[in-house]
N, C-alpha and C. Protein backbone atom coordinates (compact mmCIF):
# COMPACT_ATOMS: atom_id res chain seq x y z
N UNK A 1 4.40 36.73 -0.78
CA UNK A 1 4.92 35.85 -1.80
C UNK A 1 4.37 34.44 -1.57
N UNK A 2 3.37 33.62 -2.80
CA UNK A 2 3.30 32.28 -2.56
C UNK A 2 4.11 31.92 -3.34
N UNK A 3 4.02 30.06 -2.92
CA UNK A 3 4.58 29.35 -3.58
C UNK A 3 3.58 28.38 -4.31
N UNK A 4 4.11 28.01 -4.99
CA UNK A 4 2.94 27.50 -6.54
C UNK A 4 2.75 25.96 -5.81
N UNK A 5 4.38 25.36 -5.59
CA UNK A 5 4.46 24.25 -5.22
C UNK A 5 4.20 23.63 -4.15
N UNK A 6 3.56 24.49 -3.18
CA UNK A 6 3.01 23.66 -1.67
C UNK A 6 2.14 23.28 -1.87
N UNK A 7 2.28 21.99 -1.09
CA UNK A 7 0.92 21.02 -1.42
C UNK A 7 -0.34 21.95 -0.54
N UNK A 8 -1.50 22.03 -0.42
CA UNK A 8 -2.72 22.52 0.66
C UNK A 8 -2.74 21.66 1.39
N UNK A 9 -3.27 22.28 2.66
CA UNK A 9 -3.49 20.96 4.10
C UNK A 9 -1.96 21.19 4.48
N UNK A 10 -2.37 20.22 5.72
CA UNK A 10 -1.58 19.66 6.60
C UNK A 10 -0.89 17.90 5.77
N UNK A 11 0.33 18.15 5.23
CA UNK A 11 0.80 16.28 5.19
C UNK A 11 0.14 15.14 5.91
N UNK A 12 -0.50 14.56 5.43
CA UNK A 12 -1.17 13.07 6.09
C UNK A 12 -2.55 13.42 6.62
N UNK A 13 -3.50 14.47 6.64
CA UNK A 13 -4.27 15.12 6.19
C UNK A 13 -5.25 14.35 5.54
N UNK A 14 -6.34 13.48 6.16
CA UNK A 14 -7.55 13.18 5.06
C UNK A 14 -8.80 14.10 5.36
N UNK A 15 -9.60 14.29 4.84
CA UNK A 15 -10.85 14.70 4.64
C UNK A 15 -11.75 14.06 3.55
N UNK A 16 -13.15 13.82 4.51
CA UNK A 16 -14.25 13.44 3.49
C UNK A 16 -14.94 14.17 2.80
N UNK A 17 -15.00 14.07 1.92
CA UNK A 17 -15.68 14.78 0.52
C UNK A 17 -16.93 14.46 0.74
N UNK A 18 -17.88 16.10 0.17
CA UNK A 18 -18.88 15.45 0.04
C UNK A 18 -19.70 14.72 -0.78
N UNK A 19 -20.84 14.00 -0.82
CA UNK A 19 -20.96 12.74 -2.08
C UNK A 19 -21.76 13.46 -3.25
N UNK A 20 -22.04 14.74 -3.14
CA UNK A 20 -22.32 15.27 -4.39
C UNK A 20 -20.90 15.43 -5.62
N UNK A 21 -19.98 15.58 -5.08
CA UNK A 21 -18.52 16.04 -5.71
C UNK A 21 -18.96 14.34 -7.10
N UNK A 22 -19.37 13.39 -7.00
CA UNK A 22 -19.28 12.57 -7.99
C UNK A 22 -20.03 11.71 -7.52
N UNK A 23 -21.23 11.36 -8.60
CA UNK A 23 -22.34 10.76 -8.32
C UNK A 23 -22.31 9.25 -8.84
N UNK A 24 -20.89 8.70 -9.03
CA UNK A 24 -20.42 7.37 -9.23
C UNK A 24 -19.89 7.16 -8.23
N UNK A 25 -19.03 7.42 -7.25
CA UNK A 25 -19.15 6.76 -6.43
C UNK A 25 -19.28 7.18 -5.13
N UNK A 26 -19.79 5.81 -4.10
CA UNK A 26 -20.56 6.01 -2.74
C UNK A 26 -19.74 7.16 -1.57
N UNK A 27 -18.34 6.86 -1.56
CA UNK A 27 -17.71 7.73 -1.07
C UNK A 27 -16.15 8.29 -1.64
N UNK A 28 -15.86 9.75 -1.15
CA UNK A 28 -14.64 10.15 -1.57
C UNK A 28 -14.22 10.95 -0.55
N UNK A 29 -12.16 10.61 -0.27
CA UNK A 29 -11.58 11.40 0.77
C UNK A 29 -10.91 12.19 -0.33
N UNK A 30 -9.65 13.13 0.07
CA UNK A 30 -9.29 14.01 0.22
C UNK A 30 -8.19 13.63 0.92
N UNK A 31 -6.70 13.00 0.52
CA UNK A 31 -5.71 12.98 1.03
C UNK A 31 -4.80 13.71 0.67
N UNK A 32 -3.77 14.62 1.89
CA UNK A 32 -3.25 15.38 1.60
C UNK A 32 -1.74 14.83 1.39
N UNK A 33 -0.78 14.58 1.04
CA UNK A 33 0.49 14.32 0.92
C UNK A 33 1.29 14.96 0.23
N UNK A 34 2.62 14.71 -0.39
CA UNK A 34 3.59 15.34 -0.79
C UNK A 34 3.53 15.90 -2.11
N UNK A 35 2.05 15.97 -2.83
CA UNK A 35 2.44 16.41 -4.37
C UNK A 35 1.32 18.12 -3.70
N UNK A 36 1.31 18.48 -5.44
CA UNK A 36 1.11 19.98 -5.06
C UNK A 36 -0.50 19.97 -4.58
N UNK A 37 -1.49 19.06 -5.55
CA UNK A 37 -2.52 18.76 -5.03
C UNK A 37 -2.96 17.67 -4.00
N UNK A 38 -3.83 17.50 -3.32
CA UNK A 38 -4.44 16.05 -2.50
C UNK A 38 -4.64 14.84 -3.49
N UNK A 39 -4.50 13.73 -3.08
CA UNK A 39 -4.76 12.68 -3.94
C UNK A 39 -6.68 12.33 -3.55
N UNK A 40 -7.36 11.69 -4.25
CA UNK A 40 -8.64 11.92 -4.37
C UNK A 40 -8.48 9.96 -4.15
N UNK A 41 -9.27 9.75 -3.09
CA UNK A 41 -9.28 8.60 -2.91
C UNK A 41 -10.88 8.04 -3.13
N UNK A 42 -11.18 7.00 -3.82
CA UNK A 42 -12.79 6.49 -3.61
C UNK A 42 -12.61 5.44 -3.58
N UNK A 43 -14.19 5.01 -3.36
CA UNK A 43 -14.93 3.63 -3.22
C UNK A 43 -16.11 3.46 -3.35
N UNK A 44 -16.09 2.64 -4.48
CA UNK A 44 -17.46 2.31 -5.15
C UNK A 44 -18.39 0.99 -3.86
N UNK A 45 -19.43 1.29 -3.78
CA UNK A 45 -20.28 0.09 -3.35
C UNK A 45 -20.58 -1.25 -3.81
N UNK A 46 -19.64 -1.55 -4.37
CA UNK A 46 -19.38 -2.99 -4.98
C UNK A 46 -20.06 -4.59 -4.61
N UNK A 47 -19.75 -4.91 -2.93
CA UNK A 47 -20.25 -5.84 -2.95
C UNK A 47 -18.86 -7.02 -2.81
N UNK A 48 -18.63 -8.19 -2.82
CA UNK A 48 -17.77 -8.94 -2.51
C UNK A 48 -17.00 -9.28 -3.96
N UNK A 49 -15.75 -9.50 -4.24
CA UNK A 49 -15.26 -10.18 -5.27
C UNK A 49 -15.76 -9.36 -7.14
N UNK A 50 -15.91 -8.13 -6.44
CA UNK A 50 -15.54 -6.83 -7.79
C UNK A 50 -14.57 -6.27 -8.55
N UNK A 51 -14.70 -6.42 -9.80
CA UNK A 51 -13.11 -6.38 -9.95
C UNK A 51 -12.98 -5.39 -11.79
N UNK A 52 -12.95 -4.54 -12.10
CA UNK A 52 -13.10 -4.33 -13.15
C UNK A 52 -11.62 -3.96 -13.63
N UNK A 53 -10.71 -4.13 -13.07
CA UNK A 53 -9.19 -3.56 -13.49
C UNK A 53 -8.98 -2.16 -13.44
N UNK A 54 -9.88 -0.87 -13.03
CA UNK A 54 -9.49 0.25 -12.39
C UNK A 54 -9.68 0.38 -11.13
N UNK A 55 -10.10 -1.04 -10.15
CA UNK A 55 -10.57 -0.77 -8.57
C UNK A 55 -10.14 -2.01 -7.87
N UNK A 56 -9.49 -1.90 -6.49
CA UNK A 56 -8.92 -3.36 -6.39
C UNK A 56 -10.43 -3.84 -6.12
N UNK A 57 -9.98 -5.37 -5.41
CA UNK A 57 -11.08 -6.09 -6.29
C UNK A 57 -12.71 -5.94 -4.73
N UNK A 58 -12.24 -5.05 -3.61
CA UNK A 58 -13.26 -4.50 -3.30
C UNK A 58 -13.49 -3.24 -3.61
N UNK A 59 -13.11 -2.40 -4.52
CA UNK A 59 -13.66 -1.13 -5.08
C UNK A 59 -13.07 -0.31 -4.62
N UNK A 60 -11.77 -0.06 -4.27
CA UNK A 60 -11.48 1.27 -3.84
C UNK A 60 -10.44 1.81 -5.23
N UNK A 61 -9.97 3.16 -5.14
CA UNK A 61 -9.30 3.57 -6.50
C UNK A 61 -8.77 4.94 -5.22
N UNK A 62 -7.26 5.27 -6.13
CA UNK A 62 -6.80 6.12 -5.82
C UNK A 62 -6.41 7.03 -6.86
N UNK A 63 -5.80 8.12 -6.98
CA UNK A 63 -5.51 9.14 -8.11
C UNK A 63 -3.97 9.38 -8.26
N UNK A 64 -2.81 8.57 -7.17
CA UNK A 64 -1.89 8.34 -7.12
C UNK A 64 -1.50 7.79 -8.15
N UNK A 65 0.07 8.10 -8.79
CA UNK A 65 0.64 7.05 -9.72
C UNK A 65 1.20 5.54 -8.95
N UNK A 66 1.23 6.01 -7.67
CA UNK A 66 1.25 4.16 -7.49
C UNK A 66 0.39 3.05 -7.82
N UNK A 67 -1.43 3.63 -7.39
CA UNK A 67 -1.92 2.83 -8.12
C UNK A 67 -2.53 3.01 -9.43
N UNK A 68 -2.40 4.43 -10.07
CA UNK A 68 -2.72 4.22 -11.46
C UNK A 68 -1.71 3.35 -12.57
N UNK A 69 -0.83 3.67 -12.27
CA UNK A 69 0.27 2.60 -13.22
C UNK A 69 0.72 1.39 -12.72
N UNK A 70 -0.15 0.46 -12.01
CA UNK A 70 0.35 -0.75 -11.43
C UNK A 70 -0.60 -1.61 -11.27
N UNK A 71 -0.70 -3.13 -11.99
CA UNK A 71 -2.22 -3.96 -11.62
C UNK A 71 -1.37 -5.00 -11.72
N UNK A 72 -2.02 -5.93 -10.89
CA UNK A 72 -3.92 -5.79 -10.40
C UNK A 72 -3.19 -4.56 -9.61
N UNK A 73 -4.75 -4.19 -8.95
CA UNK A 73 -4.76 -2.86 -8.20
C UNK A 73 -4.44 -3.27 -6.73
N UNK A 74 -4.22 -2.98 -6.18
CA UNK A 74 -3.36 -3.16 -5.21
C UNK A 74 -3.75 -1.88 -4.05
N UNK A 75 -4.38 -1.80 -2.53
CA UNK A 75 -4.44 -0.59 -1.80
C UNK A 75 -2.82 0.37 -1.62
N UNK A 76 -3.20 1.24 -2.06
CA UNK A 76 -1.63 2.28 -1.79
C UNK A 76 -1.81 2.82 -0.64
N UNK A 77 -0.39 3.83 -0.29
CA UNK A 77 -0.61 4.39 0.93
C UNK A 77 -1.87 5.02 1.18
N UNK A 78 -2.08 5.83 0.61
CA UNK A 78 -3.33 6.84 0.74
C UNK A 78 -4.68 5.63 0.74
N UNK A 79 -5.26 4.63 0.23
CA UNK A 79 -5.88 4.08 0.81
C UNK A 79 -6.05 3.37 1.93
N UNK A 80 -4.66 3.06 2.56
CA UNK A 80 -4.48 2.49 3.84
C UNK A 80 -4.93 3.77 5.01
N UNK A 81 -4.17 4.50 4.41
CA UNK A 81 -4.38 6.11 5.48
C UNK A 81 -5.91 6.27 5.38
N UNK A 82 -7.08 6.30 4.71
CA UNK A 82 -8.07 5.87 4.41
C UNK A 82 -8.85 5.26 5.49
N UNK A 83 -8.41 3.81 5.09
CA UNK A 83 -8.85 3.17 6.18
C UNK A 83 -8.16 3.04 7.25
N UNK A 84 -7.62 3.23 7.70
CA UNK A 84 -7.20 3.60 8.60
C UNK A 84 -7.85 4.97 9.94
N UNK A 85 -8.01 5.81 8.99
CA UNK A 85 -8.58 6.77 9.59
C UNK A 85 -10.03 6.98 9.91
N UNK A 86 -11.21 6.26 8.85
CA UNK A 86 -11.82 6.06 9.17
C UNK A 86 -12.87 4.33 9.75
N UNK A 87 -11.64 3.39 10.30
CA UNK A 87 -12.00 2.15 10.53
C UNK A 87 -12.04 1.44 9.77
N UNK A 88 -12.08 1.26 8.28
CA UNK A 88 -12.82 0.49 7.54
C UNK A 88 -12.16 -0.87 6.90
N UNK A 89 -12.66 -1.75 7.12
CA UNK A 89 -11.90 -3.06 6.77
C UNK A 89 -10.79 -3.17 7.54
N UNK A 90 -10.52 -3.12 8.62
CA UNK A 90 -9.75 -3.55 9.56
C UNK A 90 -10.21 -4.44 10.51
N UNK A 91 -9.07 -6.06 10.54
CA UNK A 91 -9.77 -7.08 10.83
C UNK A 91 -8.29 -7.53 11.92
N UNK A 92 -8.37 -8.09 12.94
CA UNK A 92 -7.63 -8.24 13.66
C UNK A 92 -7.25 -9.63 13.56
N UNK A 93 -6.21 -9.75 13.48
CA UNK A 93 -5.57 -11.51 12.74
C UNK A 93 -5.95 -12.51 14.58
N UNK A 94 -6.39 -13.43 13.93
CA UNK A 94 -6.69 -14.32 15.36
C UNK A 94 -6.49 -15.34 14.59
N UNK A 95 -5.24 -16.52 15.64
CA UNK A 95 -5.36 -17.73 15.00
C UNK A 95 -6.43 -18.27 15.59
N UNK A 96 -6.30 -19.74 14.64
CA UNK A 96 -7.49 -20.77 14.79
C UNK A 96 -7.26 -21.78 16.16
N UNK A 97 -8.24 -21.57 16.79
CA UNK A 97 -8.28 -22.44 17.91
C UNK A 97 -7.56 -23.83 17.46
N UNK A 98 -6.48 -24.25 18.61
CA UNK A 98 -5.67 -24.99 18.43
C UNK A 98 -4.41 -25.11 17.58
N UNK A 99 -4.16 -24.13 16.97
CA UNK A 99 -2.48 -24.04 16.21
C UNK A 99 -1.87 -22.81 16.58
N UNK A 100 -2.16 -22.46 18.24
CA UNK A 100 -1.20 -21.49 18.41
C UNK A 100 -0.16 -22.02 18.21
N UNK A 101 0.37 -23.32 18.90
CA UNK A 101 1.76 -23.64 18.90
C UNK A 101 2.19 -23.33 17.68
N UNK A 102 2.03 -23.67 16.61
CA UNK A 102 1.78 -24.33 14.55
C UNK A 102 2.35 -22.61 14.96
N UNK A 103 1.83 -21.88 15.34
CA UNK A 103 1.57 -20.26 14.17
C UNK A 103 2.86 -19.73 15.10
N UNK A 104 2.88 -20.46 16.36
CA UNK A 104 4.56 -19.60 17.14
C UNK A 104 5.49 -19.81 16.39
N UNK A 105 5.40 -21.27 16.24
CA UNK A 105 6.75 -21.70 15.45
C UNK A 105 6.98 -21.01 13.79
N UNK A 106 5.98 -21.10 13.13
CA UNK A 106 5.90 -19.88 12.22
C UNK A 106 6.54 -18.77 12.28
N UNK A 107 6.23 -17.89 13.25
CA UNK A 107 6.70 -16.87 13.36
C UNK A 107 8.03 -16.58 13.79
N UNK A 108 8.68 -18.17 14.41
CA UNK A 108 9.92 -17.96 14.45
C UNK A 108 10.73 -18.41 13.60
N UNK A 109 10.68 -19.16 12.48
CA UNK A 109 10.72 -19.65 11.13
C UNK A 109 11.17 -18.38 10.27
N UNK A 110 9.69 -17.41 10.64
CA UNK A 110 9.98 -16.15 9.28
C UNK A 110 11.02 -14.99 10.07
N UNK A 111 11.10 -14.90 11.20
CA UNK A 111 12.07 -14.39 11.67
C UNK A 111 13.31 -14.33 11.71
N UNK A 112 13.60 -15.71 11.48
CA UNK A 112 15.12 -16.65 11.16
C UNK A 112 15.69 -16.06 9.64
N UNK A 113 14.47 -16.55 9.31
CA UNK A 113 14.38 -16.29 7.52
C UNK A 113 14.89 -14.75 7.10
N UNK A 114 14.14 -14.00 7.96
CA UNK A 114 14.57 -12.26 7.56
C UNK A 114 15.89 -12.22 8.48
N UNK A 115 16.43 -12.90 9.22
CA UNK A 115 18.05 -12.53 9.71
C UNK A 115 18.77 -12.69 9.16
N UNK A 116 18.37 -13.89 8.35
CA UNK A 116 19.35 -14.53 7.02
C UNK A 116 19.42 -13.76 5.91
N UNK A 117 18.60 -13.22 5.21
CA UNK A 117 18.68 -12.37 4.16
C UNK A 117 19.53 -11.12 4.39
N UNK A 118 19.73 -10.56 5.56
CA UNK A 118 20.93 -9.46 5.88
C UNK A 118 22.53 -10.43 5.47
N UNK A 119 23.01 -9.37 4.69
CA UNK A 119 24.61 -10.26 4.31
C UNK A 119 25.51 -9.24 5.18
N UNK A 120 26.66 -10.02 5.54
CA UNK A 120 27.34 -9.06 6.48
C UNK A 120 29.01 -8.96 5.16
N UNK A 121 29.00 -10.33 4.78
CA UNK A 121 30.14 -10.56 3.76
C UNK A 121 30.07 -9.69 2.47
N UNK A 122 31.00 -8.95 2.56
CA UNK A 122 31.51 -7.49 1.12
C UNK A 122 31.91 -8.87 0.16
N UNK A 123 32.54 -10.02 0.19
CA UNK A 123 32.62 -11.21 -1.18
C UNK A 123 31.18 -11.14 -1.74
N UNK A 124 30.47 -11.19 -0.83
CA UNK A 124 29.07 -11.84 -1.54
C UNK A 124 28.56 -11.00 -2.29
N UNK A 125 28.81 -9.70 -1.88
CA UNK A 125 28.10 -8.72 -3.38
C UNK A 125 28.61 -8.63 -4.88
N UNK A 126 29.55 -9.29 -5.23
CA UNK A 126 30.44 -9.87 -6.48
C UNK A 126 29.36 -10.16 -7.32
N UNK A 127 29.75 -9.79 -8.50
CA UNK A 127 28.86 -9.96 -10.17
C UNK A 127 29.00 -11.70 -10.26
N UNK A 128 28.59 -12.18 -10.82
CA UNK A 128 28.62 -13.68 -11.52
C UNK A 128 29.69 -13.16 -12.56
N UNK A 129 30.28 -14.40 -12.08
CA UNK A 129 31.50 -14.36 -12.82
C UNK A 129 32.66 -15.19 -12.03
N UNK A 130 33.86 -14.76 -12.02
CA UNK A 130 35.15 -15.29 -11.89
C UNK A 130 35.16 -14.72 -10.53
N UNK A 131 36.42 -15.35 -9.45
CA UNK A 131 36.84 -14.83 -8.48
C UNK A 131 36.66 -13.51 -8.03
N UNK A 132 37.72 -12.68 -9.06
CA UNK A 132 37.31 -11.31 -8.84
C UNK A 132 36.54 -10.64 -8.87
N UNK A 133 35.06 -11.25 -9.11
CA UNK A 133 33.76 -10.77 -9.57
C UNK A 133 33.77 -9.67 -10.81
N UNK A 134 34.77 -9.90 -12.08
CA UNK A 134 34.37 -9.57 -13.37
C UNK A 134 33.39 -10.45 -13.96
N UNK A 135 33.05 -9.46 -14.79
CA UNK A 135 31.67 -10.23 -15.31
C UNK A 135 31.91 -11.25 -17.05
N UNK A 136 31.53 -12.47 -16.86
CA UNK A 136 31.42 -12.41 -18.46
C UNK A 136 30.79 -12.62 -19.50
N UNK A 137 31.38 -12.10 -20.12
CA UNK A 137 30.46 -11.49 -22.04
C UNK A 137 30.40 -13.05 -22.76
């Protein structure tokens, strides 16, 4: 007995395609995730600051509805898993000589910042409105 609905592969699962499969662009993976088929990831050879509104603006495209229904284009999971897996565009953040101090204090700034946004107070989730948090028309 199969099932119609298992995805193929292994979950999280990339593979490179080979470059005959589509002679537009330079390369294509083969990501496997949670739908019934792999999502089909590419990247065109673009060049710096490319941007046609189906590829973010260095050329990559996914077959996902995250990034087909969402612009600008934006890398989704499956392009991160992408690069990720095979190195690509991964750049290691280094500050600029002389503002380590500048970039500590930063970082303890945005840290502060995300403790604060947790609410612990059940008042504070109240509608706009009156005391009782009714709302009004």
């Amino acid at each position: 007995m199969t099932t119609l609905n298992k995805p193929t592969g292994v979950k999280g699962e990339v593979r490179k395609l080979p470059k005959v499969n589509s002679p537009l662009w330079t390369d294509q993976w083969s990501v496997v995730g949670s739908a019934k088929e792999p999502y089909i990831v590419s990247r065109k050879n673009t060049g710096v600051g490319y941007a046609n509104g189906s590829t973010t603006s260095d050329g990559w495209a996914c077959a996902c509805m995250a990034f087909t229904r969402n612009t600008p284009r934006e890398d989704c999971k499956h392009i991160l898993k992408v690069k990720l897996h095979e190195g690509i565009g991964l750049v290691a953040k280094q500050v600029p000589a002389g503002h380590a101090k500048e970039y500590a204090e930063f970082l303890k700034m945005k840290a502060k910042q995300d403790r604060a946004k947790v609410v612990d107070d059940p008042n504070a989730v109240k509608m706009v409105g009156d005391a009782t948090g009714r709302k009004f028309r």
